[in-house]
C-alpha atoms as a PDB file:
ATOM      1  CA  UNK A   1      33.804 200.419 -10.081  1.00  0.00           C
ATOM      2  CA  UNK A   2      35.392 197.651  -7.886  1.00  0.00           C
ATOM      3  CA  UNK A   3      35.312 195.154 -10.095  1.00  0.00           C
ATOM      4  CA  UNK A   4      36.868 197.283 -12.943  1.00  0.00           C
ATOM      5  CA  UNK A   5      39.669 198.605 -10.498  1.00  0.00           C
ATOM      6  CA  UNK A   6      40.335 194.432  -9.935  1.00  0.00           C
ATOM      7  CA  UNK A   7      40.124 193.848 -13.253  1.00  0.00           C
ATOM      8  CA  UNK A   8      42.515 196.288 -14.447  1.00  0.00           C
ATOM      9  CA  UNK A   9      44.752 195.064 -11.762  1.00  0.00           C
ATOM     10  CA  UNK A  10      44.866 191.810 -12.252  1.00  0.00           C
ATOM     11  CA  UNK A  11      45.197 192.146 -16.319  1.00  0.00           C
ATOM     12  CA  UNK A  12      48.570 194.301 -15.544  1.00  0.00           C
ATOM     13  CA  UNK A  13      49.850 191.541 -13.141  1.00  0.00           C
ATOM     14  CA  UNK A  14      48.805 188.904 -16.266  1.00  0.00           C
ATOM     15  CA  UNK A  15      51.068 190.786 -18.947  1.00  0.00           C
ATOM     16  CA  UNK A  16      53.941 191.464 -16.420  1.00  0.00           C
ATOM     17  CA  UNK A  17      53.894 187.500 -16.463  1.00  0.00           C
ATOM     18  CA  UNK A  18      53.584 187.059 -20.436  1.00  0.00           C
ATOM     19  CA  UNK A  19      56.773 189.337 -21.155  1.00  0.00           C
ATOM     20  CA  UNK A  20      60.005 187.981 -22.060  1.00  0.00           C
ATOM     21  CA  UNK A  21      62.508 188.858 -19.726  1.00  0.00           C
ATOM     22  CA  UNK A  22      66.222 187.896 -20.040  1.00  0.00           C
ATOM     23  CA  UNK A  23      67.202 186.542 -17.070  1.00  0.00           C
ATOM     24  CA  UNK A  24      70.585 185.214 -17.499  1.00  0.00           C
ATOM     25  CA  UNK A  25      71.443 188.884 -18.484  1.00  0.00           C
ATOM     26  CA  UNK A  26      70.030 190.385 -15.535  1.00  0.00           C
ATOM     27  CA  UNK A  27      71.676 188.068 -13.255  1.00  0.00           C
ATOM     28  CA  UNK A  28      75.168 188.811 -14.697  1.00  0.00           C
ATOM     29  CA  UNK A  29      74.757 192.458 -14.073  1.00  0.00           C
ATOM     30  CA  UNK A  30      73.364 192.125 -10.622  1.00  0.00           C
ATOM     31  CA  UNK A  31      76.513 189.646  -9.565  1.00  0.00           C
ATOM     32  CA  UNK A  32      78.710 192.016 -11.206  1.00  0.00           C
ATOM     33  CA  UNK A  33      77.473 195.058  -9.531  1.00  0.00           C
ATOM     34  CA  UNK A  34      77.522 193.122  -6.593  1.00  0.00           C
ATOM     35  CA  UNK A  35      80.903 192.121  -6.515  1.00  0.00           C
ATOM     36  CA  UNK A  36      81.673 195.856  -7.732  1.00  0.00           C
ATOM     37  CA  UNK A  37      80.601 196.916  -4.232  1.00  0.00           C
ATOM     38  CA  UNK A  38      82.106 193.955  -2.041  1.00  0.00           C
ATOM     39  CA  UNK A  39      85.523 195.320  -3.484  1.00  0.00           C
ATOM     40  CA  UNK A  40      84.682 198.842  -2.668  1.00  0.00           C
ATOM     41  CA  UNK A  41      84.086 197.474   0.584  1.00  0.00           C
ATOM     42  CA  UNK A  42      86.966 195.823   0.961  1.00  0.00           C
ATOM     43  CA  UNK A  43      89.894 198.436  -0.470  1.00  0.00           C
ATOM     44  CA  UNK A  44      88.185 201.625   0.167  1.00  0.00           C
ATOM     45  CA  UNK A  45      89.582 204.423  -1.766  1.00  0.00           C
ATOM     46  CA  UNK A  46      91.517 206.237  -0.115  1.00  0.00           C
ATOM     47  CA  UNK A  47      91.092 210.761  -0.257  1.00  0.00           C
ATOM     48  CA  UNK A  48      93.962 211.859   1.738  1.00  0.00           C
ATOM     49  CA  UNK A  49      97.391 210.708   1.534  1.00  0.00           C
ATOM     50  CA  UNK A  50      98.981 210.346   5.346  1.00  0.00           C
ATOM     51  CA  UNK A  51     102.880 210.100   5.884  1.00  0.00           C
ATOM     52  CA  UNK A  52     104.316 209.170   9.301  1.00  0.00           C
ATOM     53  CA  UNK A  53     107.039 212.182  10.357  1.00  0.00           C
ATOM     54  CA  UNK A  54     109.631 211.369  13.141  1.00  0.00           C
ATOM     55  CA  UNK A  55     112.667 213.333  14.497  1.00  0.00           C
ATOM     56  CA  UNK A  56     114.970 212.426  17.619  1.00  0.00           C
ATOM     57  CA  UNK A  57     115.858 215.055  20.558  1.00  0.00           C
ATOM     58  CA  UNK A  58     118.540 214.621  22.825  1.00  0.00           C
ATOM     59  CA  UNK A  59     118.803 217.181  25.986  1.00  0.00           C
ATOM     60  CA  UNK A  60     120.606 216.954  29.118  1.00  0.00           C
ATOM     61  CA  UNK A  61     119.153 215.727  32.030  1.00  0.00           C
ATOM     62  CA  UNK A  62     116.230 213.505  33.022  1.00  0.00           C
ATOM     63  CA  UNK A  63     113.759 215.276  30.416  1.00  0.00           C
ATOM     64  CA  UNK A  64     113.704 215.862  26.858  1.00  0.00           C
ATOM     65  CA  UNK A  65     110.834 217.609  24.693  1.00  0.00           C
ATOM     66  CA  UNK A  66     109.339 216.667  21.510  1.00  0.00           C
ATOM     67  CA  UNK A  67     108.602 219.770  19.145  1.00  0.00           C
ATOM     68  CA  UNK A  68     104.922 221.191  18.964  1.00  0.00           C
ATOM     69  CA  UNK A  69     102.687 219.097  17.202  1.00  0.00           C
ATOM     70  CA  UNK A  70     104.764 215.964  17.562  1.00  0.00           C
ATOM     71  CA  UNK A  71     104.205 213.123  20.331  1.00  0.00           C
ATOM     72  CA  UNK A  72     106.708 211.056  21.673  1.00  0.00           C
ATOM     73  CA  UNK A  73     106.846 207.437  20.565  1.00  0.00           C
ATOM     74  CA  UNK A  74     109.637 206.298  22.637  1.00  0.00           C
ATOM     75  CA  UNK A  75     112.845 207.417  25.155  1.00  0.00           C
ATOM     76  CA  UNK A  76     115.907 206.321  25.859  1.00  0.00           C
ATOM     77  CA  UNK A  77     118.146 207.109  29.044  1.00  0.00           C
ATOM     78  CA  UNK A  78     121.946 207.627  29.855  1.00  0.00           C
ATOM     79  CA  UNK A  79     123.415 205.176  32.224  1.00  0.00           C
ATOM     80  CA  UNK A  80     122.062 202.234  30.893  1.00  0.00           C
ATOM     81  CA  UNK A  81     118.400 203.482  32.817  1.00  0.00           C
ATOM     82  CA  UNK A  82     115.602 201.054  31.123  1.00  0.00           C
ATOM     83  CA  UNK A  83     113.039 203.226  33.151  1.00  0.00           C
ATOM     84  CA  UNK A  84     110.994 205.926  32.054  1.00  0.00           C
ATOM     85  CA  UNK A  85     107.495 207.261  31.359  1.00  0.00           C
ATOM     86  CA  UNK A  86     106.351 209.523  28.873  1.00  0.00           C
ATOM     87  CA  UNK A  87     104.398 212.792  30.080  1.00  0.00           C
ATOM     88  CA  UNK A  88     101.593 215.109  28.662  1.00  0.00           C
ATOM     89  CA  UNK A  89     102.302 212.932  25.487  1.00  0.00           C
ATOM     90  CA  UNK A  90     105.527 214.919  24.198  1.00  0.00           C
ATOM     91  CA  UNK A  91     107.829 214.799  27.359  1.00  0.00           C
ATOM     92  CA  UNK A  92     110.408 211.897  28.045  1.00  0.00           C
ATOM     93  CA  UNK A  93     111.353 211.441  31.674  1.00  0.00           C
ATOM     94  CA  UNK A  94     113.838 208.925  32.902  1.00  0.00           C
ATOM     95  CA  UNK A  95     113.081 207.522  36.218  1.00  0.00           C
ATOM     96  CA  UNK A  96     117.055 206.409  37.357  1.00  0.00           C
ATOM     97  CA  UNK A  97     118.393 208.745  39.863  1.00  0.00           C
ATOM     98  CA  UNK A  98     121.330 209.160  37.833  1.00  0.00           C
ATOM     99  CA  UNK A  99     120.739 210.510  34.274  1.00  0.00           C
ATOM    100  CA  UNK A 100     123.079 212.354  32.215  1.00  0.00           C
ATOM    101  CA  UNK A 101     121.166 212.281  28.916  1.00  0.00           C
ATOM    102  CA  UNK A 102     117.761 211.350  27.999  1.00  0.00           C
ATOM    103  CA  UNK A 103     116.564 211.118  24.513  1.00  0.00           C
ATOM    104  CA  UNK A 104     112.728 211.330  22.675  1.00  0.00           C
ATOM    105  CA  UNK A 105     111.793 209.834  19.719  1.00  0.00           C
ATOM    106  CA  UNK A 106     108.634 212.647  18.445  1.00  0.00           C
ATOM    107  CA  UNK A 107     106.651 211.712  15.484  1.00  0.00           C
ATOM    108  CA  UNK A 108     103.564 213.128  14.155  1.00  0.00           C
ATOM    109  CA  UNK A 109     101.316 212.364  11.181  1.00  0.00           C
ATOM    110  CA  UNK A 110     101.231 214.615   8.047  1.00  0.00           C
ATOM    111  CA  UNK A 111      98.220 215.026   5.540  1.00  0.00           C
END
């Protein structure tokens, strides 16, 4: 039973061997799906469309609030201040002792 089992094998492995296979052609369609998936790779589609929203408020004083939803990218202070901080992520606050205005630039990004 052995022997047959062997035999059998080794006859399959002999005419895998003796059939014509077309290389070249195989090779072409393995570089090409290759390549296929290197440029997936490399410019991913993309399934959601994103656009960058931004609006500017201007209040009196040393702090100015962005609108909900929006975080604030950058301030700007009366009196030529150059010193600020941003808090909880949507509130400008100038630092100068004197402010008269301060300014917040809010943006937030939209599906």
């Amino acid at each position: 039973m052995k022997t047959k089992t062997c035999s059998l094998l080794i006859i399959m492995s002999l005419l895998q061997l003796i059939v014509p296979v077309n290389t070249e052609e195989t090779l072409d369609s393995v570089m090409k799906k290759l390549k296929e998936a290197l440029n997936r790779l490399e410019h991913p589609p993309s399934t959601v469309t994103k656009s960058l929203s931004c609006t500017t408020v201007k209040a009196s004083g040393t702090l100015a609030s962005c609108p909900p939803g929006m975080i604030a990218t950058g301030c700007s202070c009366g009196f030529a201040c150059g010193s600020w901080n941003v808090q909880n992520e949507n509130i400008c606050h100038c630092l100068c002792p004197i402010i008269d205005w301060t300014v917040a630039r809010c943006c937030q990004l939209r599906k």
